[in-house]
PDB file of N, CA and C in Angstrom:
ATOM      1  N   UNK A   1       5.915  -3.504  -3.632  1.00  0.00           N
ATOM      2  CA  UNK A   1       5.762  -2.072  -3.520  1.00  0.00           C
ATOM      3  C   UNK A   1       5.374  -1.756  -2.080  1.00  0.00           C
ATOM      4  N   UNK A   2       6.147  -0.915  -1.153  1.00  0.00           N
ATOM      5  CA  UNK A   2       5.736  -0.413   0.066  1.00  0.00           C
ATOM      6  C   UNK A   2       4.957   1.170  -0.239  1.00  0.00           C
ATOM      7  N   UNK A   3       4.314   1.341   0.381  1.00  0.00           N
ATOM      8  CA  UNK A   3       3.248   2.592   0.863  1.00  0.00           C
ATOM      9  C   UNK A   3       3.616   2.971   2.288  1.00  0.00           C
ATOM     10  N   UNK A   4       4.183   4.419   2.347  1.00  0.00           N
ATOM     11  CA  UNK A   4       4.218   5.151   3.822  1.00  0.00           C
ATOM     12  C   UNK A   4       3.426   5.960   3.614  1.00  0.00           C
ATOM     13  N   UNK A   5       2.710   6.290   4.539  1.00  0.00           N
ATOM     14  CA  UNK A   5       1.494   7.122   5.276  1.00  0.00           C
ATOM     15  C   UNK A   5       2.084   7.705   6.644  1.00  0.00           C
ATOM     16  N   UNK A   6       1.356   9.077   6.464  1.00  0.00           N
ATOM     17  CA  UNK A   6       1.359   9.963   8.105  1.00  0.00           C
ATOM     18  C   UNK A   6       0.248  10.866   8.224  1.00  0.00           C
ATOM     19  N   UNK A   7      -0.135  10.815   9.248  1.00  0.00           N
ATOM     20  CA  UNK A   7      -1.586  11.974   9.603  1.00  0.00           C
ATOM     21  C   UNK A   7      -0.836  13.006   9.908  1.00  0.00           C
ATOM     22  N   UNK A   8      -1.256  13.980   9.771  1.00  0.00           N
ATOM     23  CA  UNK A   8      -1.038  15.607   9.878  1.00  0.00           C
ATOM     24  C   UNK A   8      -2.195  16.241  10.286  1.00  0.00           C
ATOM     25  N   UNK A   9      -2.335  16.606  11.647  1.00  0.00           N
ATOM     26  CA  UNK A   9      -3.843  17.586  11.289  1.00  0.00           C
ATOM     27  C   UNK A   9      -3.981  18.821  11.412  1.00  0.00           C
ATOM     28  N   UNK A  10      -4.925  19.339  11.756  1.00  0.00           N
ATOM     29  CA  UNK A  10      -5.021  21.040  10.967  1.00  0.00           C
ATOM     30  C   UNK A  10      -3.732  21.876  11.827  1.00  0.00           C
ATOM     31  N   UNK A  11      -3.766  21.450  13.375  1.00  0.00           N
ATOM     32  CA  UNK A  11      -2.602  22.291  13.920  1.00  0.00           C
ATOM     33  C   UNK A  11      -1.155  21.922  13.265  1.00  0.00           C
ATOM     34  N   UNK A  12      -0.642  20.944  12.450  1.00  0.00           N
ATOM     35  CA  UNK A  12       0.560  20.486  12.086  1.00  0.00           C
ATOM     36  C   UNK A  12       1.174  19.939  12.651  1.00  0.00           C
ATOM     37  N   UNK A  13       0.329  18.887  13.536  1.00  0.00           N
ATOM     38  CA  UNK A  13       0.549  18.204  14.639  1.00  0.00           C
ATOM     39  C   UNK A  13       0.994  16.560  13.552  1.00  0.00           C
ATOM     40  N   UNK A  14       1.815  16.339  13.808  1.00  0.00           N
ATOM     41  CA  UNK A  14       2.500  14.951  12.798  1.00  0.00           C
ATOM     42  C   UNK A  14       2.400  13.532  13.316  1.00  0.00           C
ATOM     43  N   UNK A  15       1.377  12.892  12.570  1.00  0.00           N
ATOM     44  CA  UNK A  15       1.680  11.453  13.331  1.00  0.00           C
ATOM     45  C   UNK A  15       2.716  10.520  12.883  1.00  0.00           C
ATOM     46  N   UNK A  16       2.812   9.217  13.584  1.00  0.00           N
ATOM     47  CA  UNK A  16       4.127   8.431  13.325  1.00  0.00           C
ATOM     48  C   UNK A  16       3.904   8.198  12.095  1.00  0.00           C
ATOM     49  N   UNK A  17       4.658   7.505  11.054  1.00  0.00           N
ATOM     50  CA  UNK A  17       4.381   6.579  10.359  1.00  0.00           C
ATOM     51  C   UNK A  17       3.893   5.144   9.593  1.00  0.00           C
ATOM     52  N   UNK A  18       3.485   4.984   8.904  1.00  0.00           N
ATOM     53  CA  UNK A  18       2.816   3.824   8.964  1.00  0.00           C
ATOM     54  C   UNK A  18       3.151   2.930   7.341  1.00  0.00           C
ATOM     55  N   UNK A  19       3.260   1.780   7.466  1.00  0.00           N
ATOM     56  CA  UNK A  19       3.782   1.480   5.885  1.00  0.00           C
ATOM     57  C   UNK A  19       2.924   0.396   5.979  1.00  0.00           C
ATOM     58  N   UNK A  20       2.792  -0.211   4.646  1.00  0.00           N
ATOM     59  CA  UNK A  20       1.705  -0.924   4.059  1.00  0.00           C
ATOM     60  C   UNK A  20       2.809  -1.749   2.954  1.00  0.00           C
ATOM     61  N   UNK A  21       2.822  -2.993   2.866  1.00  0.00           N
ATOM     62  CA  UNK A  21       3.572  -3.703   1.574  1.00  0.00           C
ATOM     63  C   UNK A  21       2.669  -4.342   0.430  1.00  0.00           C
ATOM     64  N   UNK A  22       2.832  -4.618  -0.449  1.00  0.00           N
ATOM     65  CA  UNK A  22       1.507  -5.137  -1.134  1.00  0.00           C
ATOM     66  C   UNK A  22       2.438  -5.604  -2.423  1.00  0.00           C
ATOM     67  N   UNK A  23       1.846  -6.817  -2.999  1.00  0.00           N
ATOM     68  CA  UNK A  23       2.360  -7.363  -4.542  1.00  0.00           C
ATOM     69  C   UNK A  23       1.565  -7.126  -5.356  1.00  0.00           C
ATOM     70  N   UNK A  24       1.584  -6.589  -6.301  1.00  0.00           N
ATOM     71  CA  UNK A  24       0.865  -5.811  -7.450  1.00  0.00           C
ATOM     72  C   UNK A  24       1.245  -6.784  -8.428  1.00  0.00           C
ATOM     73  N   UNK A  25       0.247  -7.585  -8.817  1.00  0.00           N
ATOM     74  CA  UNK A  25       1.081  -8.762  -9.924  1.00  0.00           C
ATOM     75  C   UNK A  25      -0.016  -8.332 -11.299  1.00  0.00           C
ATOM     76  N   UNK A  26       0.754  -7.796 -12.336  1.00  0.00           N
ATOM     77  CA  UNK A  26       0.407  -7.513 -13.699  1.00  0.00           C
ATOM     78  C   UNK A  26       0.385  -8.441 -14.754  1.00  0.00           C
ATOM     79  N   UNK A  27       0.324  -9.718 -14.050  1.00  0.00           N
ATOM     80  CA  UNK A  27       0.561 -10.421 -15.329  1.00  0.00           C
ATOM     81  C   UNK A  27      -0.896 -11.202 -15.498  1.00  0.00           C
ATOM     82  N   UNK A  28      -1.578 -11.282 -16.681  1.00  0.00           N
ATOM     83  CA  UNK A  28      -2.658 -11.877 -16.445  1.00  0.00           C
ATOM     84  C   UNK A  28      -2.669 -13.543 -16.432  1.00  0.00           C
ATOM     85  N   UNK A  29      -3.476 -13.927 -16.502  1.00  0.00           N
ATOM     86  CA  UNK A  29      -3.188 -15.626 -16.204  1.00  0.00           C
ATOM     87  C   UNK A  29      -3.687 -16.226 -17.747  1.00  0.00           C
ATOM     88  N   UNK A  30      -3.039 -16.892 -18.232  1.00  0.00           N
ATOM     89  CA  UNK A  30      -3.224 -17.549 -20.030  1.00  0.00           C
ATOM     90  C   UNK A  30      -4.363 -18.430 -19.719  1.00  0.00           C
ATOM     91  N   UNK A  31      -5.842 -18.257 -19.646  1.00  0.00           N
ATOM     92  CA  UNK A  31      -7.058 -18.891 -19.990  1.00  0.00           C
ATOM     93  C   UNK A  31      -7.822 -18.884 -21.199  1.00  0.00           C
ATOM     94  N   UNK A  32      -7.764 -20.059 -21.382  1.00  0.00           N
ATOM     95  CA  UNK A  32      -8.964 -19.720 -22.683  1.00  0.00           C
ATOM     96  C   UNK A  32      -9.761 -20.362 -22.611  1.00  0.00           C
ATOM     97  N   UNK A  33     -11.214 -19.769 -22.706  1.00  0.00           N
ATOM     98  CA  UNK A  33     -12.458 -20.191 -22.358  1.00  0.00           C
ATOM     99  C   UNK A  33     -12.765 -20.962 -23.461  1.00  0.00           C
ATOM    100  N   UNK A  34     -13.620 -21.880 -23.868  1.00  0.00           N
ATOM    101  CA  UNK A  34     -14.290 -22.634 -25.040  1.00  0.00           C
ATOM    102  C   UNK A  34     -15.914 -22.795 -24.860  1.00  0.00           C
ATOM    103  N   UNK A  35     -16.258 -21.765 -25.534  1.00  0.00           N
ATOM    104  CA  UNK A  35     -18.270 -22.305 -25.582  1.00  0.00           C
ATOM    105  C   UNK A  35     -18.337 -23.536 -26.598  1.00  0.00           C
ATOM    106  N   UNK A  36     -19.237 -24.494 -25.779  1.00  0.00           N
ATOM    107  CA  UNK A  36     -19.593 -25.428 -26.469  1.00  0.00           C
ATOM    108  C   UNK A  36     -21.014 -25.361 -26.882  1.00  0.00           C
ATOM    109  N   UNK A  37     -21.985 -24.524 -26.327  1.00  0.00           N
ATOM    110  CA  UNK A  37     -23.415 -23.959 -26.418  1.00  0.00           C
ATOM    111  C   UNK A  37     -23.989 -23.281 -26.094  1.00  0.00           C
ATOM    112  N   UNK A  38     -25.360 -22.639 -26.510  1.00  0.00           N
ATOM    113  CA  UNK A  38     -26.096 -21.405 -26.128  1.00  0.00           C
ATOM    114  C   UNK A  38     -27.265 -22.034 -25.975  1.00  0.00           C
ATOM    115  N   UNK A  39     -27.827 -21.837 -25.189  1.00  0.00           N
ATOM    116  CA  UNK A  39     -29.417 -22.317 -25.214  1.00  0.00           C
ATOM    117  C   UNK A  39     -30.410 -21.711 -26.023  1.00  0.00           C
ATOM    118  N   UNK A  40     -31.323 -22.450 -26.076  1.00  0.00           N
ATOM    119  CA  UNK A  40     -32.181 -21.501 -27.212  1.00  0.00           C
ATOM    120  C   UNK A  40     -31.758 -20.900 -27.896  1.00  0.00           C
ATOM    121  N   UNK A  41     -31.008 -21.071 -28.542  1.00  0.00           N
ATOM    122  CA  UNK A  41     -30.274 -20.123 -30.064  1.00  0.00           C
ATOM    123  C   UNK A  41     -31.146 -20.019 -31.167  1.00  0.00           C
ATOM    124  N   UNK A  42     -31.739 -18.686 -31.214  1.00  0.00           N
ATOM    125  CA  UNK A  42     -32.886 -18.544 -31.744  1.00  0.00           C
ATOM    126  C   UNK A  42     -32.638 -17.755 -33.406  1.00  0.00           C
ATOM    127  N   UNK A  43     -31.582 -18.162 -33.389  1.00  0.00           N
ATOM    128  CA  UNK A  43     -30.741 -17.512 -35.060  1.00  0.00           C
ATOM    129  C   UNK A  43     -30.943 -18.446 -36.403  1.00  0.00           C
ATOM    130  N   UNK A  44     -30.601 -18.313 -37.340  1.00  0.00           N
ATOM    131  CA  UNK A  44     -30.639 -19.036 -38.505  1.00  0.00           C
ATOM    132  C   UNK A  44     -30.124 -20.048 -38.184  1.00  0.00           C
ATOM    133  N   UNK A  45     -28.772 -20.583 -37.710  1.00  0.00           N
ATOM    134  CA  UNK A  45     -27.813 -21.455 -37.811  1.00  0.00           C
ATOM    135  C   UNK A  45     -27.980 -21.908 -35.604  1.00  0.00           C
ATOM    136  N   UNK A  46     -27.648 -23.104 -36.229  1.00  0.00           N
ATOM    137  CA  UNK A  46     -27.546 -23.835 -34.690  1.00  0.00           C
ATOM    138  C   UNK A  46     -26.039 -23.237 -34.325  1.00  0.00           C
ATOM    139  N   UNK A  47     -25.225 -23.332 -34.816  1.00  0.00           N
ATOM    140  CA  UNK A  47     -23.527 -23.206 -34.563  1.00  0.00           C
ATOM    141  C   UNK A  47     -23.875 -22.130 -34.557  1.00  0.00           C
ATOM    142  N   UNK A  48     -23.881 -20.688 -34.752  1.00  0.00           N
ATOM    143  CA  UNK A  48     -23.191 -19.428 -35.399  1.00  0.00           C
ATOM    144  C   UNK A  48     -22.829 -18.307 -33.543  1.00  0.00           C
ATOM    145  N   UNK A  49     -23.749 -19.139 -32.793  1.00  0.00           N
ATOM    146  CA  UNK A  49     -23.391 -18.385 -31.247  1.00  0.00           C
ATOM    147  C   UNK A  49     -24.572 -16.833 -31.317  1.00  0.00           C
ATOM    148  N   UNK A  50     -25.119 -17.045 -32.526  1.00  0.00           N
ATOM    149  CA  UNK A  50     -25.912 -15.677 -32.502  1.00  0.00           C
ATOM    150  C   UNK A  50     -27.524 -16.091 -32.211  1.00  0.00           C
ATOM    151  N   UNK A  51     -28.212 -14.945 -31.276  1.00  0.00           N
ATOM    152  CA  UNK A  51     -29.209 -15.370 -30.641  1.00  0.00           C
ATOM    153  C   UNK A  51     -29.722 -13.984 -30.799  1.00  0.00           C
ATOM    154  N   UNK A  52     -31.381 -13.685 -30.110  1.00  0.00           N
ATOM    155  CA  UNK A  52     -31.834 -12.938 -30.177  1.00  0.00           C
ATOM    156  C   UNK A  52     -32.528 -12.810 -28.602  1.00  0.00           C
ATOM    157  N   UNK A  53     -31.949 -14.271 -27.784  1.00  0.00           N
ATOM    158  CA  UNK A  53     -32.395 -14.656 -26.582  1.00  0.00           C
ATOM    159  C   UNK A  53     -31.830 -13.798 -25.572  1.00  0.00           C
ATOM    160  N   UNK A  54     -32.509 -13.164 -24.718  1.00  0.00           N
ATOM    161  CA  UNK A  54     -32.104 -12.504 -23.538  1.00  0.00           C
ATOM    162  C   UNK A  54     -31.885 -13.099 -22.537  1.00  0.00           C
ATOM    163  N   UNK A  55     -32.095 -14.599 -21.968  1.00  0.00           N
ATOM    164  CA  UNK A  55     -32.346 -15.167 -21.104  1.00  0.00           C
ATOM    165  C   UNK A  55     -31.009 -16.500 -20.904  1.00  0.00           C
ATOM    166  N   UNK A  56     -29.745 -16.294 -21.880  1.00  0.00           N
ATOM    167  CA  UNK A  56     -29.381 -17.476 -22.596  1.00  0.00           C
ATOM    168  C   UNK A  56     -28.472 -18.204 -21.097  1.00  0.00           C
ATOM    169  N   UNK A  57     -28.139 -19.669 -21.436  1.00  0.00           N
ATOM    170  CA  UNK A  57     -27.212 -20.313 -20.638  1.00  0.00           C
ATOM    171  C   UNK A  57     -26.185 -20.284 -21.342  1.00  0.00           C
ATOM    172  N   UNK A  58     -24.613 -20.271 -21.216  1.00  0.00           N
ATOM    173  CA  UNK A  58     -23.843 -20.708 -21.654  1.00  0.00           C
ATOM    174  C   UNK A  58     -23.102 -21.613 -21.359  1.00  0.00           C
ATOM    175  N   UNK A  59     -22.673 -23.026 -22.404  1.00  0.00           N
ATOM    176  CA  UNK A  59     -22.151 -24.246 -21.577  1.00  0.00           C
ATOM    177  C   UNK A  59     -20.468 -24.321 -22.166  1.00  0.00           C
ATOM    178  N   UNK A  60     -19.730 -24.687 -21.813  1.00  0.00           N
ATOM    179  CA  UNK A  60     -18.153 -24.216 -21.704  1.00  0.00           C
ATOM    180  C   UNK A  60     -17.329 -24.609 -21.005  1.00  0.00           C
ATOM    181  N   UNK A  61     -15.661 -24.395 -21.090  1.00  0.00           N
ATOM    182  CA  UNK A  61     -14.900 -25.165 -20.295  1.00  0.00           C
ATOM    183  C   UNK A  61     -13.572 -24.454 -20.475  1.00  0.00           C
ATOM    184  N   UNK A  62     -13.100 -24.324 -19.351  1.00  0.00           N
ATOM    185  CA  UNK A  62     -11.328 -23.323 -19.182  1.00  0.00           C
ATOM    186  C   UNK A  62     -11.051 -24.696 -19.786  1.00  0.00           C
ATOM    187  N   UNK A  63      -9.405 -23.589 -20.280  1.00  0.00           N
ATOM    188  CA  UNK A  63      -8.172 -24.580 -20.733  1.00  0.00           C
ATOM    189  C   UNK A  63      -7.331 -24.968 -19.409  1.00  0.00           C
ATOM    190  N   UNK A  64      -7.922 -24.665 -18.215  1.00  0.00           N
ATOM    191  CA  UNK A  64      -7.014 -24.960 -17.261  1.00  0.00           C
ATOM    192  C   UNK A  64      -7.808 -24.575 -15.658  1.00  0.00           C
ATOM    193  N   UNK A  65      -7.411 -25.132 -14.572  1.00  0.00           N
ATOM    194  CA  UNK A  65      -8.332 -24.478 -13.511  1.00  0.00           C
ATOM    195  C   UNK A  65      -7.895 -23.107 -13.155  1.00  0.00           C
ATOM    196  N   UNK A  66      -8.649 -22.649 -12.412  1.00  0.00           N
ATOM    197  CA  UNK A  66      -8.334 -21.245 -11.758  1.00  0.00           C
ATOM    198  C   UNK A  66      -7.415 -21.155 -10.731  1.00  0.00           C
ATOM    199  N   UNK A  67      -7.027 -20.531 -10.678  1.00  0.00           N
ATOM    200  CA  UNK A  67      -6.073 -20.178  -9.340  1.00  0.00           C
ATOM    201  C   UNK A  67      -6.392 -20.240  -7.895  1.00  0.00           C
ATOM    202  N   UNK A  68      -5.942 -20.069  -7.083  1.00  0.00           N
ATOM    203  CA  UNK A  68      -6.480 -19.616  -5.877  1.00  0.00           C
ATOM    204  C   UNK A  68      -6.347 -18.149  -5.429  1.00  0.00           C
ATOM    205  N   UNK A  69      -7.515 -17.647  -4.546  1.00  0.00           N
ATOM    206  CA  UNK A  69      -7.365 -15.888  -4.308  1.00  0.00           C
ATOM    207  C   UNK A  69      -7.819 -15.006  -5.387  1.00  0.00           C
TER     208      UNK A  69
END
């Protein structure tokens, strides 16, 4: 996608032009995160991911590395 730009100022005095190119990429990237733990999980159940902890760590791992940029 290109972008042209021009200044105009109050007298209607016109400046040159100016363009800008840019890649606008919409596609998101297929990650899927996996929690393997919560710290202090202060719930009924060790597994259930439910806490009452404000303070928590989460330990975890992408399905893949990140990108660059």
């Amino acid at each position: 996608t290109t972008w042209q730009v021009r200044v105009v100022d109050l007298a209607g005095n016109v400046g040159a032009t100016g363009s800008q190119s840019a890649l606008i990429d919409t596609v998101n990237p297929a990650q899927v995160l996996t929690i393997a733990s919560i710290s202090t999980d202060t719930g009924s159940s060790a597994t259930d991911f439910i806490t009452s902890d404000t303070t928590l760590t989460l330990t975890g791992s992408l399905g893949a590395g990140l990108a660059s940029g």
